[in-house]
Protein backbone atom coordinates (compact mmCIF):
# COMPACT_ATOMS: atom_id res chain seq x y z
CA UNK A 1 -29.30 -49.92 -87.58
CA UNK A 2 -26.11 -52.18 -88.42
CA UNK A 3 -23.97 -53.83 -86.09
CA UNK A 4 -21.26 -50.88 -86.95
CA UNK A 5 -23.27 -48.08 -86.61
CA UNK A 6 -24.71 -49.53 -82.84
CA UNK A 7 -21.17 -50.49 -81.90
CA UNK A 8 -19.72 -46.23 -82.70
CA UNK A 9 -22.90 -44.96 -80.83
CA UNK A 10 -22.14 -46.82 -77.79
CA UNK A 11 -18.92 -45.75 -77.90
CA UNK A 12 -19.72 -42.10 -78.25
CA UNK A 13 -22.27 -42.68 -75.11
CA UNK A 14 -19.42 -44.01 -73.09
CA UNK A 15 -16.90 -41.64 -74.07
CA UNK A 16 -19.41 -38.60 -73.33
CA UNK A 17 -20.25 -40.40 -69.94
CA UNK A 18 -16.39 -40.61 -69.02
CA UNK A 19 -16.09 -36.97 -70.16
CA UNK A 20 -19.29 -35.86 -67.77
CA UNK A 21 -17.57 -38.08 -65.28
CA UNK A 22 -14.82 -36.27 -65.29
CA UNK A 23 -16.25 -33.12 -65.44
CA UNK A 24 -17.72 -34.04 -62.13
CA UNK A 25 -15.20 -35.40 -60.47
CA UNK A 26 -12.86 -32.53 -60.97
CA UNK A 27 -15.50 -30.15 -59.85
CA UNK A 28 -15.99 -31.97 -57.07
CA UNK A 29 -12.19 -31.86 -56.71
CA UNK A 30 -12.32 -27.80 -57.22
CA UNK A 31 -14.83 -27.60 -54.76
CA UNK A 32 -13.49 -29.53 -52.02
CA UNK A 33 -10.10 -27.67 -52.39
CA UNK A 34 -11.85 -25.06 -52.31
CA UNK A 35 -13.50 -26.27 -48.75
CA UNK A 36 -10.13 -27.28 -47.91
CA UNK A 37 -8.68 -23.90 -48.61
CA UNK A 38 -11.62 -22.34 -46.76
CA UNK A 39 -11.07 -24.21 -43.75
CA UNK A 40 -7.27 -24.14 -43.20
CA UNK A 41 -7.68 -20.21 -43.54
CA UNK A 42 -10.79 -20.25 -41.03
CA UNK A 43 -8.47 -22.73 -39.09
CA UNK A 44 -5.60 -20.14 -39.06
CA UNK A 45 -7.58 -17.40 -38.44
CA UNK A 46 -8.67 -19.28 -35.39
CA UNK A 47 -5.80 -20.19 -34.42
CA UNK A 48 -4.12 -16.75 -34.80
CA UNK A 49 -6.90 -14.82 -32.69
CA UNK A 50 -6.91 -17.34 -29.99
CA UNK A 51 -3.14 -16.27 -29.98
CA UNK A 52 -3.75 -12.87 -29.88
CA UNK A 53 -5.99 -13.39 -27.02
CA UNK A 54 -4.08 -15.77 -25.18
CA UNK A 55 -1.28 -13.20 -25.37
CA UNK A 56 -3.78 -10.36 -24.38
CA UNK A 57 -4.35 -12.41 -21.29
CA UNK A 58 -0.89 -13.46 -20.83
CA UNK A 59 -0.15 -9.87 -20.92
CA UNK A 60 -2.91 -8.46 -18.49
CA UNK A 61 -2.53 -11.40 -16.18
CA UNK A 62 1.20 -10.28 -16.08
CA UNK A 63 1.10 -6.96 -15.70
CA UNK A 64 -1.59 -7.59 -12.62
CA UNK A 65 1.55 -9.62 -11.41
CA UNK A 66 4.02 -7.21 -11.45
CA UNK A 67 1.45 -4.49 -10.04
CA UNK A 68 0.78 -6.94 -7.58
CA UNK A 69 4.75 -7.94 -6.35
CA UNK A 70 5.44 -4.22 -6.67
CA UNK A 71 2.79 -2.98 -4.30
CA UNK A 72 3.82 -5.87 -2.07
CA UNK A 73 7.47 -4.93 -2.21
CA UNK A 74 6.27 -1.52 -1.47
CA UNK A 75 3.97 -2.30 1.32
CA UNK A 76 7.05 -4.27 2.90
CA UNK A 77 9.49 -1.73 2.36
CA UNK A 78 7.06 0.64 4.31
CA UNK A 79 6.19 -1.68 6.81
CA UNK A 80 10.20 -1.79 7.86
CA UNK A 81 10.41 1.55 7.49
CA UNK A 82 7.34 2.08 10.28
CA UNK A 83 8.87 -0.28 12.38
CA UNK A 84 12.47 0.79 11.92
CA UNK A 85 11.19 4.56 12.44
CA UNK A 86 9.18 3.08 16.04
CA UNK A 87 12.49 1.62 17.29
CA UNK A 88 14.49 4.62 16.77
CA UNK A 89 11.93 6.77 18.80
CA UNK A 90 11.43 3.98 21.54
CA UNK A 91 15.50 3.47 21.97
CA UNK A 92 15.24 7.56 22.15
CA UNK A 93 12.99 8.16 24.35
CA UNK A 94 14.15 5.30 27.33
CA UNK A 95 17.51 7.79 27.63
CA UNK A 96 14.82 10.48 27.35
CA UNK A 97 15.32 11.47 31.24
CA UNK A 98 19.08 11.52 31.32
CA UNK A 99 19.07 14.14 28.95
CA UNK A 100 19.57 17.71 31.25
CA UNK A 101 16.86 19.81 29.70
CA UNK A 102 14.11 17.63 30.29
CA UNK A 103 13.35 19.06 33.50
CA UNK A 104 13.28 22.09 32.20
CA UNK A 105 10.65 21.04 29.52
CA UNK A 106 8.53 19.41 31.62
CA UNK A 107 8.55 22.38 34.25
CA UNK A 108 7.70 24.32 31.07
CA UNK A 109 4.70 22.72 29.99
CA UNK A 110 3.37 22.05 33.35
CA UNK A 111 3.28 25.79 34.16
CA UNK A 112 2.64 26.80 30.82
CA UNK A 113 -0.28 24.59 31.09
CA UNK A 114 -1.71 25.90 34.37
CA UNK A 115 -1.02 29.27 33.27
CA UNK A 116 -3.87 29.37 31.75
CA UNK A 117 -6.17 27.54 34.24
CA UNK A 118 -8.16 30.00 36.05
CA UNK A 119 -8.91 27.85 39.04
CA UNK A 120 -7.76 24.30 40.56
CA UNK A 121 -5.74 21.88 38.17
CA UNK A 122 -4.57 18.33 38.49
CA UNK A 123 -0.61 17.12 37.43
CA UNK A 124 -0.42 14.07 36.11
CA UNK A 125 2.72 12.49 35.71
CA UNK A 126 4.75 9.30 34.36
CA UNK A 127 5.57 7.20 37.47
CA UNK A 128 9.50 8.03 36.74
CA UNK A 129 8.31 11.95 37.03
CA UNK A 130 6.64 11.83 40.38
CA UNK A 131 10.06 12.58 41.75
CA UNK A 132 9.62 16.30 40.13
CA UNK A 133 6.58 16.93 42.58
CA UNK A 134 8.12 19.69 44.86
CA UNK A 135 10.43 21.51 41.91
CA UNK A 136 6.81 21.96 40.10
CA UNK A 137 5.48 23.25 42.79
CA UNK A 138 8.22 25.70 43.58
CA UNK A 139 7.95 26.49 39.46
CA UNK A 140 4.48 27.36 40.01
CA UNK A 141 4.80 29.46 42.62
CA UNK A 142 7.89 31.58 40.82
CA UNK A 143 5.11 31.97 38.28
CA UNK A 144 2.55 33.35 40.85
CA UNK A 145 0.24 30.31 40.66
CA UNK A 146 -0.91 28.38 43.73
CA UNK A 147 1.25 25.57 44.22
CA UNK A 148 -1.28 23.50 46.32
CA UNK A 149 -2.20 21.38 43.07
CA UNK A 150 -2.71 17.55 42.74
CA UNK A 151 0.64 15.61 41.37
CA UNK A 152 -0.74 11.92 40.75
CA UNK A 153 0.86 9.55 38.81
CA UNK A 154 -1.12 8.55 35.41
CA UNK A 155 0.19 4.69 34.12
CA UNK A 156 -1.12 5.73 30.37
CA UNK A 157 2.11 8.17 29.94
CA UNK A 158 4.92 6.14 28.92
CA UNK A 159 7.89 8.41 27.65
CA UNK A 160 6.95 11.20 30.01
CA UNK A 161 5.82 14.86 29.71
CA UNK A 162 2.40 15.50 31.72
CA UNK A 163 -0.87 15.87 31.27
CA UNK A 164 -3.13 18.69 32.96
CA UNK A 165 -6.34 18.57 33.88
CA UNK A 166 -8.30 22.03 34.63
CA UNK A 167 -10.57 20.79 37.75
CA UNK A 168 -12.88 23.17 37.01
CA UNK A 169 -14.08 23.10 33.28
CA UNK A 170 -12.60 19.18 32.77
CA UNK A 171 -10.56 21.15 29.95
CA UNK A 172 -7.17 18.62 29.48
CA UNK A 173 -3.74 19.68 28.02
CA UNK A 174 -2.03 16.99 26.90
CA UNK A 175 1.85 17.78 26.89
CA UNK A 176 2.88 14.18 27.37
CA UNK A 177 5.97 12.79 25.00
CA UNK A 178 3.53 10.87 22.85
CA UNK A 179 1.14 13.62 21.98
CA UNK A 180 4.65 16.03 20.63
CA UNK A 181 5.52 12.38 19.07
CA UNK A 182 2.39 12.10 17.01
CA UNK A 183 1.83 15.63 16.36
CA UNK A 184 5.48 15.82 14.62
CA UNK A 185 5.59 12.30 13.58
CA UNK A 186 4.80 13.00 10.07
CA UNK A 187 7.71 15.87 9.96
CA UNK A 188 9.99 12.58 11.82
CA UNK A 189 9.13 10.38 8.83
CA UNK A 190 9.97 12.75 6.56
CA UNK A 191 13.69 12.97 7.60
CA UNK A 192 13.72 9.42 8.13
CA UNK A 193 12.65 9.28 4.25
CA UNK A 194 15.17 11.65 3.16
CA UNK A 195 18.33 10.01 5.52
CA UNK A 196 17.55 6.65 3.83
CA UNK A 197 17.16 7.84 0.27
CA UNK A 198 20.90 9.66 0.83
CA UNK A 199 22.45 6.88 2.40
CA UNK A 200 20.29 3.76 -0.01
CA UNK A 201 18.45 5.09 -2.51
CA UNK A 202 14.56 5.19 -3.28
CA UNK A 203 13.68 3.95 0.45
CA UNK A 204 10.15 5.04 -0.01
């Protein structure tokens, strides 16, 4: 082989070396684009359902916030309204005596009471009431009951009324204040409900 023909076939070598060179290095190119491509759309992906998540939870841990100040605001606007509704009867029922039938209604209920005793009863009375003693006895006997009956003052009645206690069968009638109170308490919310809703709106 001349000089000539040695020199062209090492320059066809090189030049198809260079060319498989290239070949490689632009597939190598392609392919890490193509990684590159791959992983900024994994990447977004990521990064968009993290988002959605974080605004999932953002959401929910929201909404538990509001459901949580709301109840609270709603416990607290009950809570005034309890104590508010307590007030009113307690300021009532102080001037409960001065009011002129309130004889009449406890004369009522004791006889009514011991009406339907069949033997001995006992009276029992707020300390204020004790001064009733002889006009229930004179009651009782207008009523054709025996008006020898204990009158004893009872320190667990507060707003008044009476309590009756049938000697015989241990049978009690509670007519005290506080027993009408909580039997028509729910009826005095109610009204309370309905008065503030007229005069402010959504009280409840």
């Amino acid at each position: 082989m001349d000089k000539m023909d040695k020199t062209s076939l090492e320059s066809a070598i090189r030049d198809d070396a260079e060319r498989a060179i290239s070949a490689i290095a632009r597939n190598e190119a392609e392919e890490l684009k193509g990684l590159d491509d791959a992983y900024a759309a994994a990447l977004e992906d990521f990064k968009k359902r993290t988002q959605v998540r974080m605004d999932d939870r953002i959401r929910q841990e929201s909404s538990k916030v509001e459901n949580r100040a709301s109840l609270d605001l709603k416990k607290l606007k009950l809570k005034r309204i309890e104590e508010f509704i307590n007030r009113t009867v307690e300021e009532a029922v102080k001037g409960i005596r001065d009011n002129p039938h309130y004889k009449r209604f406890l004369l009522n209920a004791v006889t009514d009471a011991i009406g339907r005793i069949p033997a001995g009863a006992e009276v029992r009375l707020a300390g204020e009431d004790i001064a009733f003693k002889e006009e229930i006895r004179q009651a009782l006997k207008a009523k054709g009951k025996s008006p020898d009956v204990a009158v004893v003052e009872d320190k667990t009645i507060k707003w008044g009324g009476c309590i009756i206690v049938d000697a015989a069968g241990g049978r009690i009638y509670d007519g005290t204040i506080e027993r009408i109170y909580y039997r028509k308490s729910p009826a005095i919310r109610r009204e309370v409900m309905r008065l503030l809703d007229e005069h402010y709106g959504n009280a409840g």
